[in-house]
Protein backbone atom coordinates (compact mmCIF):
# COMPACT_ATOMS: atom_id res chain seq x y z
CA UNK A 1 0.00 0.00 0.00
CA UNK A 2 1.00 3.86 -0.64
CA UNK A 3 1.45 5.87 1.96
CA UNK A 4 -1.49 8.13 1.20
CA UNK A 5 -3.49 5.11 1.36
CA UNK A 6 -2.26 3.81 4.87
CA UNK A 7 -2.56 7.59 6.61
CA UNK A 8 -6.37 7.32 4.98
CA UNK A 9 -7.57 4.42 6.63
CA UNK A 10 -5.43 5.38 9.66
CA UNK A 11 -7.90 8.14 9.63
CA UNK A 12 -11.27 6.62 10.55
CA UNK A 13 -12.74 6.36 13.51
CA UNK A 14 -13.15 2.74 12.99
CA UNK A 15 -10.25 0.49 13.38
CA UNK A 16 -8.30 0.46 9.98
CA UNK A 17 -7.71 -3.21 8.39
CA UNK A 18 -5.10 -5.61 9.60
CA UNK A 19 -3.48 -4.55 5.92
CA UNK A 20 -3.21 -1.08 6.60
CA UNK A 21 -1.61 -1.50 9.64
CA UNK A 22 0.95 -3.48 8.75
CA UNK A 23 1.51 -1.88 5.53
CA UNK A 24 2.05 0.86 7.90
CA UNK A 25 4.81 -0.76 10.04
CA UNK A 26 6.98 -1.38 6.83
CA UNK A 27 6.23 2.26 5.97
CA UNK A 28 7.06 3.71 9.46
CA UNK A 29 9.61 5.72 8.45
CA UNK A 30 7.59 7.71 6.28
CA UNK A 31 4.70 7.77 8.09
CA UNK A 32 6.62 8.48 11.62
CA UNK A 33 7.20 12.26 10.64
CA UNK A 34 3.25 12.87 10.29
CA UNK A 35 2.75 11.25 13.54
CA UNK A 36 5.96 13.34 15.24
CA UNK A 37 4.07 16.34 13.51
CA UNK A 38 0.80 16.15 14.99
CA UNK A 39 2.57 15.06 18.69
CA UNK A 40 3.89 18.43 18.21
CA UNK A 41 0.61 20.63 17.53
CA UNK A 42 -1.01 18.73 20.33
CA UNK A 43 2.09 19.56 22.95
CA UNK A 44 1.20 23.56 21.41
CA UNK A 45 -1.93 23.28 22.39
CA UNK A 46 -3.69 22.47 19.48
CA UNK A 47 -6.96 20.51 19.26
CA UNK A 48 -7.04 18.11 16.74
CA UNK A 49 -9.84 17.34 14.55
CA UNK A 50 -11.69 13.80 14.56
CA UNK A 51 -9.73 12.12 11.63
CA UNK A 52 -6.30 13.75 12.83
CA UNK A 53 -6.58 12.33 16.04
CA UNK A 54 -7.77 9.10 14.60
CA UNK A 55 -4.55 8.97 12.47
CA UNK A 56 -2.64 9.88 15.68
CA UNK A 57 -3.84 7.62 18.33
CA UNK A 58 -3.50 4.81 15.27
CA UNK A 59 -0.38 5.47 13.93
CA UNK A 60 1.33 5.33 17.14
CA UNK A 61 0.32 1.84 17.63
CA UNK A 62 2.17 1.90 14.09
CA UNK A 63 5.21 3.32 15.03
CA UNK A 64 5.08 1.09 18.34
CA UNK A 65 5.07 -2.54 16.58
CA UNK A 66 8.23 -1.17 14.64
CA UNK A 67 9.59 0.04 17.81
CA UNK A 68 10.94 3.78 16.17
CA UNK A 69 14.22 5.17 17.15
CA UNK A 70 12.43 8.32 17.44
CA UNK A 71 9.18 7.36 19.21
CA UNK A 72 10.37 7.07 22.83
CA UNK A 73 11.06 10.87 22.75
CA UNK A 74 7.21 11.71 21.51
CA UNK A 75 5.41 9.61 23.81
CA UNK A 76 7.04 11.48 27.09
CA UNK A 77 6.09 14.28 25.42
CA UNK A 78 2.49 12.79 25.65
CA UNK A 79 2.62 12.06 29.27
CA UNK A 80 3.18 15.75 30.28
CA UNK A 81 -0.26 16.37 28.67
CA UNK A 82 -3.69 16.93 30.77
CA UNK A 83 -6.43 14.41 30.66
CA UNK A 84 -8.70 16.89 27.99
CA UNK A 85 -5.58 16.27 25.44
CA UNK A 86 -4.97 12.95 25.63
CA UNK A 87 -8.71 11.63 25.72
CA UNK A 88 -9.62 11.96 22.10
CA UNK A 89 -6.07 10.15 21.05
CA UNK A 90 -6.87 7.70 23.33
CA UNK A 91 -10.91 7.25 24.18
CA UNK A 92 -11.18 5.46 27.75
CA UNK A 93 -7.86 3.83 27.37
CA UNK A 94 -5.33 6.69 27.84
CA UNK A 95 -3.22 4.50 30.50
CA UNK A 96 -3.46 1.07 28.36
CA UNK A 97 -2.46 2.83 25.78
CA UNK A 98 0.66 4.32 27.46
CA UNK A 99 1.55 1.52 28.47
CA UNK A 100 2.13 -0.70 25.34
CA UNK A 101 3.86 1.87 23.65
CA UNK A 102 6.40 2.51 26.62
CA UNK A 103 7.19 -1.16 26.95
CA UNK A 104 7.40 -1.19 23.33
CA UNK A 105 10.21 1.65 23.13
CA UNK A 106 11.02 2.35 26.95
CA UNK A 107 14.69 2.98 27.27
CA UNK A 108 14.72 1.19 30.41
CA UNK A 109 15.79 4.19 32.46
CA UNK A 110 15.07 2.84 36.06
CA UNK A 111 15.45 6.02 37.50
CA UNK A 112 13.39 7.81 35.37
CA UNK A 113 10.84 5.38 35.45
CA UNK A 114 10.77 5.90 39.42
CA UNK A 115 10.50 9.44 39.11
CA UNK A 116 7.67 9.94 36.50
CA UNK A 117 5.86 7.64 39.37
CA UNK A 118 6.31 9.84 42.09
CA UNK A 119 5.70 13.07 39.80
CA UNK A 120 2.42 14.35 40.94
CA UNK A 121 2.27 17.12 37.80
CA UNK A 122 1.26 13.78 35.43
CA UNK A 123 -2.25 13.08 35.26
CA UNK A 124 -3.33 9.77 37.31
CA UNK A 125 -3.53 7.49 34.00
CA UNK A 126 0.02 8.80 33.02
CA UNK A 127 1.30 7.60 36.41
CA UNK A 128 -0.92 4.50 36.55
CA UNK A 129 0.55 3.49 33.21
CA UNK A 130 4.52 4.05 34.49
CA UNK A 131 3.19 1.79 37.49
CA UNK A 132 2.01 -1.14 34.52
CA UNK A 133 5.77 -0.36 32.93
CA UNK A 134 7.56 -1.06 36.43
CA UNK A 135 5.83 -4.34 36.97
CA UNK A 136 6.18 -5.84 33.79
CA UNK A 137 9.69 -4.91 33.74
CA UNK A 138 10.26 -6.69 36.78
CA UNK A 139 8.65 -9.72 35.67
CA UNK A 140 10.53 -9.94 32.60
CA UNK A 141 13.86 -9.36 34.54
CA UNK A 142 14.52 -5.94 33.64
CA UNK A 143 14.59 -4.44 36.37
CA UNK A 144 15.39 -6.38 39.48
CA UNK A 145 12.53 -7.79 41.68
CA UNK A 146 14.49 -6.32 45.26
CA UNK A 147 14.68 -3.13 43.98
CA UNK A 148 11.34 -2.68 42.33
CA UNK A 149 10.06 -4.08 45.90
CA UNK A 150 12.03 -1.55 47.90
CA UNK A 151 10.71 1.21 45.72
CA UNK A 152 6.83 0.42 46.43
CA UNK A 153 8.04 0.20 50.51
CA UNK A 154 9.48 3.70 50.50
CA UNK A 155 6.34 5.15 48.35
CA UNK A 156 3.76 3.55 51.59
CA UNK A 157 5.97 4.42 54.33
CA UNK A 158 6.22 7.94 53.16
CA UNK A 159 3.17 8.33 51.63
CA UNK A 160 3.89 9.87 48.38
CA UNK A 161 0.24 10.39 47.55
CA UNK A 162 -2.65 12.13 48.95
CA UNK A 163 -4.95 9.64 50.53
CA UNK A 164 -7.43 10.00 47.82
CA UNK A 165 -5.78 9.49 44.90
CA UNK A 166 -6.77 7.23 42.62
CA UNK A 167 -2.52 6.09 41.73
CA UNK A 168 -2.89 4.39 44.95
CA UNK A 169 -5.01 1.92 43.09
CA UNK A 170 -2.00 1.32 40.72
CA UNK A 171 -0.23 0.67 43.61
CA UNK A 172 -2.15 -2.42 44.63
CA UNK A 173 -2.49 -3.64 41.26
CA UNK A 174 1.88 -3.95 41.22
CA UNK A 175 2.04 -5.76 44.31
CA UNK A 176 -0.59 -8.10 43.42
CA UNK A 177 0.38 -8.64 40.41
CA UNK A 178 4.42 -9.00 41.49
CA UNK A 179 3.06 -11.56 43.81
CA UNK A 180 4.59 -9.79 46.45
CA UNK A 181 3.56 -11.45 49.78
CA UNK A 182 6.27 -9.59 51.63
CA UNK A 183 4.37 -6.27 50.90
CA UNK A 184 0.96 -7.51 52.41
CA UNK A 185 1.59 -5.59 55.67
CA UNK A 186 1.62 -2.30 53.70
CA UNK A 187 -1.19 -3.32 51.29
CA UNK A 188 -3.10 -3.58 54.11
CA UNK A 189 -2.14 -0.12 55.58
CA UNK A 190 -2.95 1.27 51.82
CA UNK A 191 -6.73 -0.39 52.14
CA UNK A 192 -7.08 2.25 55.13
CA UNK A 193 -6.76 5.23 52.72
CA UNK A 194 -9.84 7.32 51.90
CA UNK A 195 -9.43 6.12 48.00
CA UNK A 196 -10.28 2.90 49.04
CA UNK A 197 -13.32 3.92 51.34
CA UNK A 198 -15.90 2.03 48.77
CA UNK A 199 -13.98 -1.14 48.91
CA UNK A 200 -15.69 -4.25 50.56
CA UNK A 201 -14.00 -6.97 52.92
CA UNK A 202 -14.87 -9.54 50.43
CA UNK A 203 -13.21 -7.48 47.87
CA UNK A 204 -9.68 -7.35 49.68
CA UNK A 205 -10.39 -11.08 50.68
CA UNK A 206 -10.09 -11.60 46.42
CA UNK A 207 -7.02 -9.46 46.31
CA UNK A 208 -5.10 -10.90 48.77
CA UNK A 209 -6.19 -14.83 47.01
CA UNK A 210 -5.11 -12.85 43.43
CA UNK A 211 -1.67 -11.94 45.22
CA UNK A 212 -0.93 -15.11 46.44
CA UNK A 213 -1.57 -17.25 43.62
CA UNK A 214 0.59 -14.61 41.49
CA UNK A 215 3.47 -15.66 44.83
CA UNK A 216 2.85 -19.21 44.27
CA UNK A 217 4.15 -19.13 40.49
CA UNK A 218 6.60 -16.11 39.92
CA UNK A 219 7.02 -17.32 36.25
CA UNK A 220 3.30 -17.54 35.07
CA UNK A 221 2.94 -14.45 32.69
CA UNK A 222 -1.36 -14.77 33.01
CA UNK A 223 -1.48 -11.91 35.57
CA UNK A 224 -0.15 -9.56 32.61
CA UNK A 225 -1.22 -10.93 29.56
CA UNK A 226 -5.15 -11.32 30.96
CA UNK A 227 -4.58 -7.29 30.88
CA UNK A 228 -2.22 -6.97 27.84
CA UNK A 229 0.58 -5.60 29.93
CA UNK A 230 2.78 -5.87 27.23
CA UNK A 231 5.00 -4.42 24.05
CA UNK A 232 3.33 -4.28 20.56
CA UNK A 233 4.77 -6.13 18.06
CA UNK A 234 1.86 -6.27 15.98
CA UNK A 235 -0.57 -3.27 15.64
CA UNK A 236 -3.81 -5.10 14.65
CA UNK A 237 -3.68 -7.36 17.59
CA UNK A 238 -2.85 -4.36 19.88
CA UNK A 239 -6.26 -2.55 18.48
CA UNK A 240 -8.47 -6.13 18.28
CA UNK A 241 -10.01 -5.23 21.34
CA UNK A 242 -11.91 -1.60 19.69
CA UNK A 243 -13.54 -3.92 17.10
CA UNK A 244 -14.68 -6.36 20.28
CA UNK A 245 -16.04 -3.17 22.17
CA UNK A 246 -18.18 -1.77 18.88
CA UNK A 247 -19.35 -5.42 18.68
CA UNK A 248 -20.56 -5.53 21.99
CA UNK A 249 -21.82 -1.63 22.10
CA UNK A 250 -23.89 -2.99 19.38
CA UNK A 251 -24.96 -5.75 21.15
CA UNK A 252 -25.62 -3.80 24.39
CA UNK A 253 -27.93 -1.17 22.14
CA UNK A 254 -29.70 -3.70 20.30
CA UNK A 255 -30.67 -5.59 23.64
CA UNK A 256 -31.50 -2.47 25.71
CA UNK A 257 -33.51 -0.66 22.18
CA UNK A 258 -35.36 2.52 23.54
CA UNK A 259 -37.93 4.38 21.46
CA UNK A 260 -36.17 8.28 21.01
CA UNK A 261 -39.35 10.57 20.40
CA UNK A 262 -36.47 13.38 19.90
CA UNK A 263 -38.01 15.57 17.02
CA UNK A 264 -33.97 16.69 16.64
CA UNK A 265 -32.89 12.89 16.13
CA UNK A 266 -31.50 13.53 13.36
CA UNK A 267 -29.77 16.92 13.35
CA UNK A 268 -28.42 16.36 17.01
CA UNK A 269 -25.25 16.61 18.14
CA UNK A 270 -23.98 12.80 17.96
CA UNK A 271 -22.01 11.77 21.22
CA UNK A 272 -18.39 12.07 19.68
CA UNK A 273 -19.07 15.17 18.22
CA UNK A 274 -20.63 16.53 21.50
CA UNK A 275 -17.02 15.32 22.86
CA UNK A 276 -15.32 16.78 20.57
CA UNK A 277 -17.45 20.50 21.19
CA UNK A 278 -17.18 20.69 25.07
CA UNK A 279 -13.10 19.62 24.53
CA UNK A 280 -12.21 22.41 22.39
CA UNK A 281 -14.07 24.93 24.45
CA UNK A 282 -12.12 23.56 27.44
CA UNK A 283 -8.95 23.60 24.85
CA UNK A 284 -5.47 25.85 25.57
CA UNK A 285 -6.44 26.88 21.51
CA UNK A 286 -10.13 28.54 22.93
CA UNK A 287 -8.48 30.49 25.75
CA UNK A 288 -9.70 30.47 29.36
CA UNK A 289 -11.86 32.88 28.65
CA UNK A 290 -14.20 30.66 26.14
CA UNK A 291 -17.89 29.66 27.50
CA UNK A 292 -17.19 26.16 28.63
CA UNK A 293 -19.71 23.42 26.85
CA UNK A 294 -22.41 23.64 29.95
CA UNK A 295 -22.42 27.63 29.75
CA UNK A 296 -22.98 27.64 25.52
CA UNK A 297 -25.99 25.46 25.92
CA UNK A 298 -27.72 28.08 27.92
CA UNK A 299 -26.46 30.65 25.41
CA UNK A 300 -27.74 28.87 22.78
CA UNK A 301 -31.12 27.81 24.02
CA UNK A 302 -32.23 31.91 25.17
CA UNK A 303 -31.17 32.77 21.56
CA UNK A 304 -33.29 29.91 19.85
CA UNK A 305 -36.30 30.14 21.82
CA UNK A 306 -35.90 34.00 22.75
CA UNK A 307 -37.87 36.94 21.05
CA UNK A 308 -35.42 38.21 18.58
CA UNK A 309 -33.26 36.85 16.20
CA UNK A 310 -29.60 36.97 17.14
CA UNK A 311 -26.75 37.24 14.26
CA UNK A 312 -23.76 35.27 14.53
CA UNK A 313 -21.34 38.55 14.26
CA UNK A 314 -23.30 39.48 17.82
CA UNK A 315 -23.09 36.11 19.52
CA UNK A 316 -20.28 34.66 18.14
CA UNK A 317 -18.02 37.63 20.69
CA UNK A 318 -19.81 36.60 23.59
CA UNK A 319 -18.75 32.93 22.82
CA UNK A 320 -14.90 33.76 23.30
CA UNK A 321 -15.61 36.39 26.51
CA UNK A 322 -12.32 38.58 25.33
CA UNK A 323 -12.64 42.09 26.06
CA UNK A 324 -12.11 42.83 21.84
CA UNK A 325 -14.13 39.79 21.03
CA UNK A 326 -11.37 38.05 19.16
CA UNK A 327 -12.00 34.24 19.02
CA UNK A 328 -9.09 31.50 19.07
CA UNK A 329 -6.27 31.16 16.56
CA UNK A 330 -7.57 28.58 14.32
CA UNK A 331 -5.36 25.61 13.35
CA UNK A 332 -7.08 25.45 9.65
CA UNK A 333 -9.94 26.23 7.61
CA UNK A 334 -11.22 22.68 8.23
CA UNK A 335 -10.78 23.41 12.12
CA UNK A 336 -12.59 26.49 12.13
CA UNK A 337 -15.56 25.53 9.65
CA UNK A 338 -15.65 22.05 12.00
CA UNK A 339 -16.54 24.03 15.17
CA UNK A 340 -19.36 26.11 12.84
CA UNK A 341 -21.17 22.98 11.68
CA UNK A 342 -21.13 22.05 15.39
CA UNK A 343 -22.21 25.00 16.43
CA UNK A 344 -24.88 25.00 13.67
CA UNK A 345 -25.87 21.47 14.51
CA UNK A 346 -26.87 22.35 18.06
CA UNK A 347 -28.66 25.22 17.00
CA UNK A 348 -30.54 23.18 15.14
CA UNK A 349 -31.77 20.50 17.52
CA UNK A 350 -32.85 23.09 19.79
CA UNK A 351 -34.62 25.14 17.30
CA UNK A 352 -36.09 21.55 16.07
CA UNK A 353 -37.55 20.80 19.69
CA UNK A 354 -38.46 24.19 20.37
CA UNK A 355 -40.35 24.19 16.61
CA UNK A 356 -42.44 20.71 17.86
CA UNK A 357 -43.07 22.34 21.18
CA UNK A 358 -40.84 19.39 23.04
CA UNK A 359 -38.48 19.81 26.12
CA UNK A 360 -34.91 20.87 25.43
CA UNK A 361 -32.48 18.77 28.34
CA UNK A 362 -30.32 21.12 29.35
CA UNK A 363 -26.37 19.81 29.34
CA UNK A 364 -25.96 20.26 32.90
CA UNK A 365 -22.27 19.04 34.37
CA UNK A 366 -23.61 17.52 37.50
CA UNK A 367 -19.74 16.49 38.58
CA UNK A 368 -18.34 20.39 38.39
CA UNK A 369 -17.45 22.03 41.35
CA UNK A 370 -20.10 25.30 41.35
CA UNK A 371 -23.44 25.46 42.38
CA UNK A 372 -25.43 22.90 40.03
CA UNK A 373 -27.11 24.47 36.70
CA UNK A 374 -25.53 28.13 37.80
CA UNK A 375 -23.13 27.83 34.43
CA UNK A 376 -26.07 26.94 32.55
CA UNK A 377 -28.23 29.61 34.13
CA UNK A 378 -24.95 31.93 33.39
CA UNK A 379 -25.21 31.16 29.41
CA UNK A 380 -28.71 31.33 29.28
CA UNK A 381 -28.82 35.05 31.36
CA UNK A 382 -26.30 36.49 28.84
CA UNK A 383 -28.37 35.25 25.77
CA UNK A 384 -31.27 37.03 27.12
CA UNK A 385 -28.80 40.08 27.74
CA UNK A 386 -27.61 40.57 24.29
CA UNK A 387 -31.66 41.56 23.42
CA UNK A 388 -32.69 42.71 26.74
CA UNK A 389 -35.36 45.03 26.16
CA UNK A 390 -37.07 42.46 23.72
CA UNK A 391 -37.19 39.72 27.24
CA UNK A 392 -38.56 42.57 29.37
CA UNK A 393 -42.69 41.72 28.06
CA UNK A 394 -41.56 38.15 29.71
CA UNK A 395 -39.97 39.22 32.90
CA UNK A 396 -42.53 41.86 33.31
CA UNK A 397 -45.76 39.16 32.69
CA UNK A 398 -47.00 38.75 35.90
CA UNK A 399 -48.95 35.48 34.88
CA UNK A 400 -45.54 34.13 32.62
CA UNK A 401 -42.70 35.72 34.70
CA UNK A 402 -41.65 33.67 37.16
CA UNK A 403 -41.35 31.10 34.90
CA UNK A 404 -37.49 33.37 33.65
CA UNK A 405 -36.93 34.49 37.23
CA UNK A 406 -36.07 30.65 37.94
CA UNK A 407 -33.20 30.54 35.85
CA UNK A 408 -32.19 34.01 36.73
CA UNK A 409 -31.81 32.50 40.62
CA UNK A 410 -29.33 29.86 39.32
CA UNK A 411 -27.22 32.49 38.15
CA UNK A 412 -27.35 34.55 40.99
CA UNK A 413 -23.78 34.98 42.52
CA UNK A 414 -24.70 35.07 45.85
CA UNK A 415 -25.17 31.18 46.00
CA UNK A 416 -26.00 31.54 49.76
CA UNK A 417 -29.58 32.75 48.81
CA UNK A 418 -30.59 29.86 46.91
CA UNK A 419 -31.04 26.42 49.01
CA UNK A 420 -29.72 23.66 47.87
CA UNK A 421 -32.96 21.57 47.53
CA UNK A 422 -34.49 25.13 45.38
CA UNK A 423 -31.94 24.16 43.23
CA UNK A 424 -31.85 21.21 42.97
CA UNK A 425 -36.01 21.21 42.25
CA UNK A 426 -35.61 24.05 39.57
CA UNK A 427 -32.75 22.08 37.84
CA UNK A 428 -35.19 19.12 38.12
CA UNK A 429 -37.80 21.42 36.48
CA UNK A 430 -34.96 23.61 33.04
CA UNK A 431 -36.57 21.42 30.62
CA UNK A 432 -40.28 22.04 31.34
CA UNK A 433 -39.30 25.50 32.06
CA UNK A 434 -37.43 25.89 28.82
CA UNK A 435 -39.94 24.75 27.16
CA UNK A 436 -42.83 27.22 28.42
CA UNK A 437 -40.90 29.59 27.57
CA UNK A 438 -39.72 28.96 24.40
CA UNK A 439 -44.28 28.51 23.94
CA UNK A 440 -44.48 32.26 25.23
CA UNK A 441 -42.57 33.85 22.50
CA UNK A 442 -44.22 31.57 19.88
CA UNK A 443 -47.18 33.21 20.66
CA UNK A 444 -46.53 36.34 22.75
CA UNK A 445 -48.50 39.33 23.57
CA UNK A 446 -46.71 41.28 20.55
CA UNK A 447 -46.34 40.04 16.78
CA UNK A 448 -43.88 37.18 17.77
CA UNK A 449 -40.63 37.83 15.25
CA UNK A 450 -39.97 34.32 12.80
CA UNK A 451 -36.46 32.98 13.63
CA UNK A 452 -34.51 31.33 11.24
CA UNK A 453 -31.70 28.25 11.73
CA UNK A 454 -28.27 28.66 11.63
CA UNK A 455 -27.15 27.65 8.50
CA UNK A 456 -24.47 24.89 8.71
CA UNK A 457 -23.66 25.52 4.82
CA UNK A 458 -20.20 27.14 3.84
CA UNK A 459 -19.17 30.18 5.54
CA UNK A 460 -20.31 33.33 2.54
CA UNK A 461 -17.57 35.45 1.46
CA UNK A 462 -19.58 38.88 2.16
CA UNK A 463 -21.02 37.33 5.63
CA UNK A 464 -19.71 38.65 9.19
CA UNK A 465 -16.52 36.34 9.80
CA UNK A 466 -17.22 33.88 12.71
CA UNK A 467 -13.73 34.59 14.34
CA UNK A 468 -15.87 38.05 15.70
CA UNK A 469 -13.71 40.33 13.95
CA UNK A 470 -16.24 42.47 12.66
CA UNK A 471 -15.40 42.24 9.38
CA UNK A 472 -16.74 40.54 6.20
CA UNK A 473 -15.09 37.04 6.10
CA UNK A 474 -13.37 37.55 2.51
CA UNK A 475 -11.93 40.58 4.20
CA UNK A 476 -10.62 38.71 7.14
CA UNK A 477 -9.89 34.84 7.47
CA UNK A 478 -10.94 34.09 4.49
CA UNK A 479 -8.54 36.92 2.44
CA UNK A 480 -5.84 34.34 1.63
CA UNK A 481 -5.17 31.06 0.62
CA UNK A 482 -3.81 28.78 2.37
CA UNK A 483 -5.57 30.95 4.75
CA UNK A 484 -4.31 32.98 8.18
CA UNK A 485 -7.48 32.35 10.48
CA UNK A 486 -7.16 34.85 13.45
C-alpha cells in the first residue's frame, strides 16, 4: 500500500484493516514524521480534529510494533499532557495505551521510570501506566525484583500520595500482580486510605487470594497478559479489542432498544461530536476565557427560543468572553468551519424541539465544582442580555414571569440565597421551564418575530466572519489562501 493510502484508513474512527496496519509498520519511516508532527501541535496546544486524532492515536500503535528510534522521545512528550488532550487520542484507554507503547520503546531508564511515578504534575492514568511499565519490567527481569520491591516500601511508608488518589489503586495492582507477599503488611495499611473507602471486605479477601496465587508461580505471565501488559509487536492485535467493544456496544444497544421521540434525532449533536465541542471549548487553543460546553448550551437555548433573532457577528463575541471579542487562533480552515457545523448542529436541535413544542435537556455538568445548573443559568442570562429590552414583556408578565426568574436564581452569585434543595427542584424542572418559555414567544403578547436556523452551509464570502472580527469574512480569514485564520 502507498502511503497516502495507509494515513487514509489510519484516519477513521473505525479500526483500519489488519493490511493497513501493517503496511504501515513497513512504511514507518515515512509515516513516523506525520505522527511526530501532529505530537507536536497537540504539545502547542492544538486541538485536533476527529480524523487527525484518529490517524494519531493509530499510527502510534504503528510506530510502536516497529519500535521507532524516534518514538520514545514523543510519547514522554504525551505524558506531560492533561487528561482533555490525551482523551480523544486515546478514548477510555489513555493509561493502556501508554503503556504498550512505553514497553514497546522504553529505554529502560530505572530512575526515570521511578521518578515519572512519584511526579504528581502527570495526570493519574500517566502515572498509573509508568506503574504497569515497572511491573512488567520486573517480571521480565529488567529491572530487578528487590529493587522494584524496595521502591513500592518507600512510596507507603512515606506516603507519596494524597490519601485520595486514585494512583494508589495502581499501587495495589503492582504488588498483586508482582506476587509480592512480603508487601501484604503495607497493602493492608494502603486499604485504610480514603481512596479505598468504597472497597468491601470480600473485595480485599479476592485481592489478597489474586496476590498469592501470582506468589505461588513467579514465572506464570497470566497476571499480565489477561490485561495486555505488554510491548506491541503487531498493531492489529494491539487494536483487536476496539472492534470487540463496537461489537458488543452494538450488542448492548440492540438488547436495551429505547424508542427516542427526539423531534432533533437527526440533526443532534452525535455523542463524539458533543465530545469533541465541550473539549475544544475547554482547549489551551479557545483560551480560558471561552464559555465552557455547559455555559454555551444556555447561550444557545435563550437565543433559539428567545424573542429576537440573534446574528452570529453578535453572539459569536460573547462565545470567546475577550474584552475585543477576538476568538481562538484557528489551526485550519477545516478546524474552524468544523466548530461552525457544530455550532450550527446544536442550534438546530434546539430550534427543532423548540419548533415541535418538546423539552430541550439542558447539558448540565452535575460532577463540576459550582453550584449545580448556575453555568447553565450563566449562558442562558447572557443570551437574554444581548436583546434585553425584547425579554422585558416576559420578565414583566406577571402570569408568565416567574417562569425566567427561575433561571435568573441559578445564576445569581450570591449562592448563599438559593437552598440547595431550590436548586436542585428548579434544575429538576430547566426542561419544562425551557420549554414554556420557548411557547411564550411563539405566541406572545406582541407580533412574535420568525427565527430562522443557523445555516451549517459554507461560511459566505460577504457574511460577518465567525472569528468576531467584525469584518466581512473575505476581508478577514478568508482573504488568503492557504488561509491565516485569526
Amino acid at each position: 500500500m502507498m502511503l497516502e493510502e495507509i494515513t487514509s484508513a489510519l484516519r477513521s474512527a473505525d479500526p483500519p484493516s489488519a493490511d493497513a496496519l501493517r503496511a504501515g509498520v513497513d512504511k514507518a519511516d515515512q509515516l513516523a514524521p506525520i505522527i511526530f508532527g501532529l505530537v507536536d501541535k497537540l504539545c502547542e496546544g492544538v486541538f485536533l480534529l476527529p480524523e487527525e486524532n484518529a490517524l494519531l492515536g493509530y499510527g502510534l500503535v504503528v510506530l510502536g510494533a516497529s519500535k521507532h528510534p524516534g518514538l520514545y522521545a514523543c510519547v514522554l512528550k504525551l505524558t506531560r499532557l492533561e487528561h482533555g488532550e490525551l482523551e480523544p487520542v486515546f478514548p477510555l484507554h489513555i493509561a493502556d495505551s501508554l503503556t504498550r507503547l512505553l514497553l514497546s520503546v522504553w529505554d529502560r531508564d530505572v530512575d526515570a521510570l521511578f521518578a515519572a511515578i512519584e511526579n504528581d504534575e502527570l495526570i493519574s492514568e500517566v502515572r498509573w501506566a509508568w506503574f504497569d511499565v515497572l511491573a512488567r519490567s520486573v517480571f521480565d527481569g529488567v529491572i530487578p525484583r528487590e529493587r522494584a520491591l524496595q521502591f513500592l516500601a518507600r512510596l507507603e511508608r512515606e506516603g507519596a500520595f494524597e490519601d485520595g488518589d486514585s494512583v494508589w489503586w495502581s499501587w495495589e495492582e503492582v504488588v498483586i500482580k508482582l506476587g509480592a507477599v512480603e508487601l501484604e503488611p503495607a497493602l493492608r495499611r494502603v486499604w485504610a486510605k480514603i481512596v479505598f473507602g468504597e472497597h468491601t471486605p470480600e473485595e480485599h479477601e479476592e485481592s489478597l487470594a489474586e496476590l498469592h496465587r501470582a506468589a505461588s508461580n513467579l514465572a506464570d505471565p497470566a497476571p499480565f497478559d489477561e490485561d495486555e501488559i505488554c510491548a506491541i509487536d503487531d498493531p492489529a492485535e494491539a487494536l483487536a479489542w476496539i472492534g470487540r467493544r463496537k461489537k458488543a456496544m452494538e450488542a448492548w444497544r440492540a438488547e436495551n432498544d429505547e424508542s427516542d421521540d427526539d423531534p432533533a434525532q437527526s440533526v443532534r449533536l452525535a455523542d463524539h461530536e458533543m465530545d469533541w465541542l465541550s473539549g475544544f471549548l475547554a482547549s489551551r487553543q479557545a483560551l480560558d476565557t471561552a464559555m465552557p460546553f455547559e455555559t454555551l448550551d444556555g447561550f444557545l437555548t435563550a437565543l433559539v427560543i428567545g424573542p429576537e433573532m440573534v446574528m452570529p457577528s453578535t453572539y459569536l463575541p460573547e462565545i470567546w468572553g475577550t474584552e475585543d471579542g477576538s476568538g481562538p487562533v484557528w489551526d485550519s480552515m477545516e478546524q474552524l468551519q468544523y466548530f461552525m457545523d457544530l455550532l450550527a448542529k446544536h442550534w438546530n436541535a434546539i430550534a427543532a424541539r423548540r419548533s415541535a413544542d418538546a423539552p430541550h435537556r439542558p447539558q448540565i455538568d452535575h460532577f463540576g465544582d459550582g453550584p449545580q445548573g448556575k453555568g447553565w443559568a450563566e449562558g442562558f442570562v447572557a443570551g437574554m442580555n444581548l436583546c434585553a429590552e425584547a425579554w422585558d414583556p416576559l420578565i414583566e408578565n406577571k402570569d408568565e414571569g416567574d417562569v425566567a426568574l427561575q433561571i435568573l436564581a441559578l445564576a445569581m452569585e450570591d449562592n448563599t440565597l438559593l437552598p440547595d434543595d431550590t436548586r436542585a427542584a428548579i434544575v429538576e424542572q430547566l426542561p419544562n421551564i425551557v420549554r414554556m418559555i420557548a411557547a411564550y414567544w411563539r405566541n406572545p403578547p406582541a407580533a412574535p418575530v420568525r427565527k430562522s436556523p443557523l445555516r451549517s452551509s459554507k461560511i459566505g464570502r460577504n457574511e460577518p466572519c465567525p472569528c468576531g472580527s467584525g469584518k466581512k469574512y473575505k476581508k478577514c480569514c478568508g482573504a488568503s489562501s492557504p488561509p491565516t485564520i485569526h
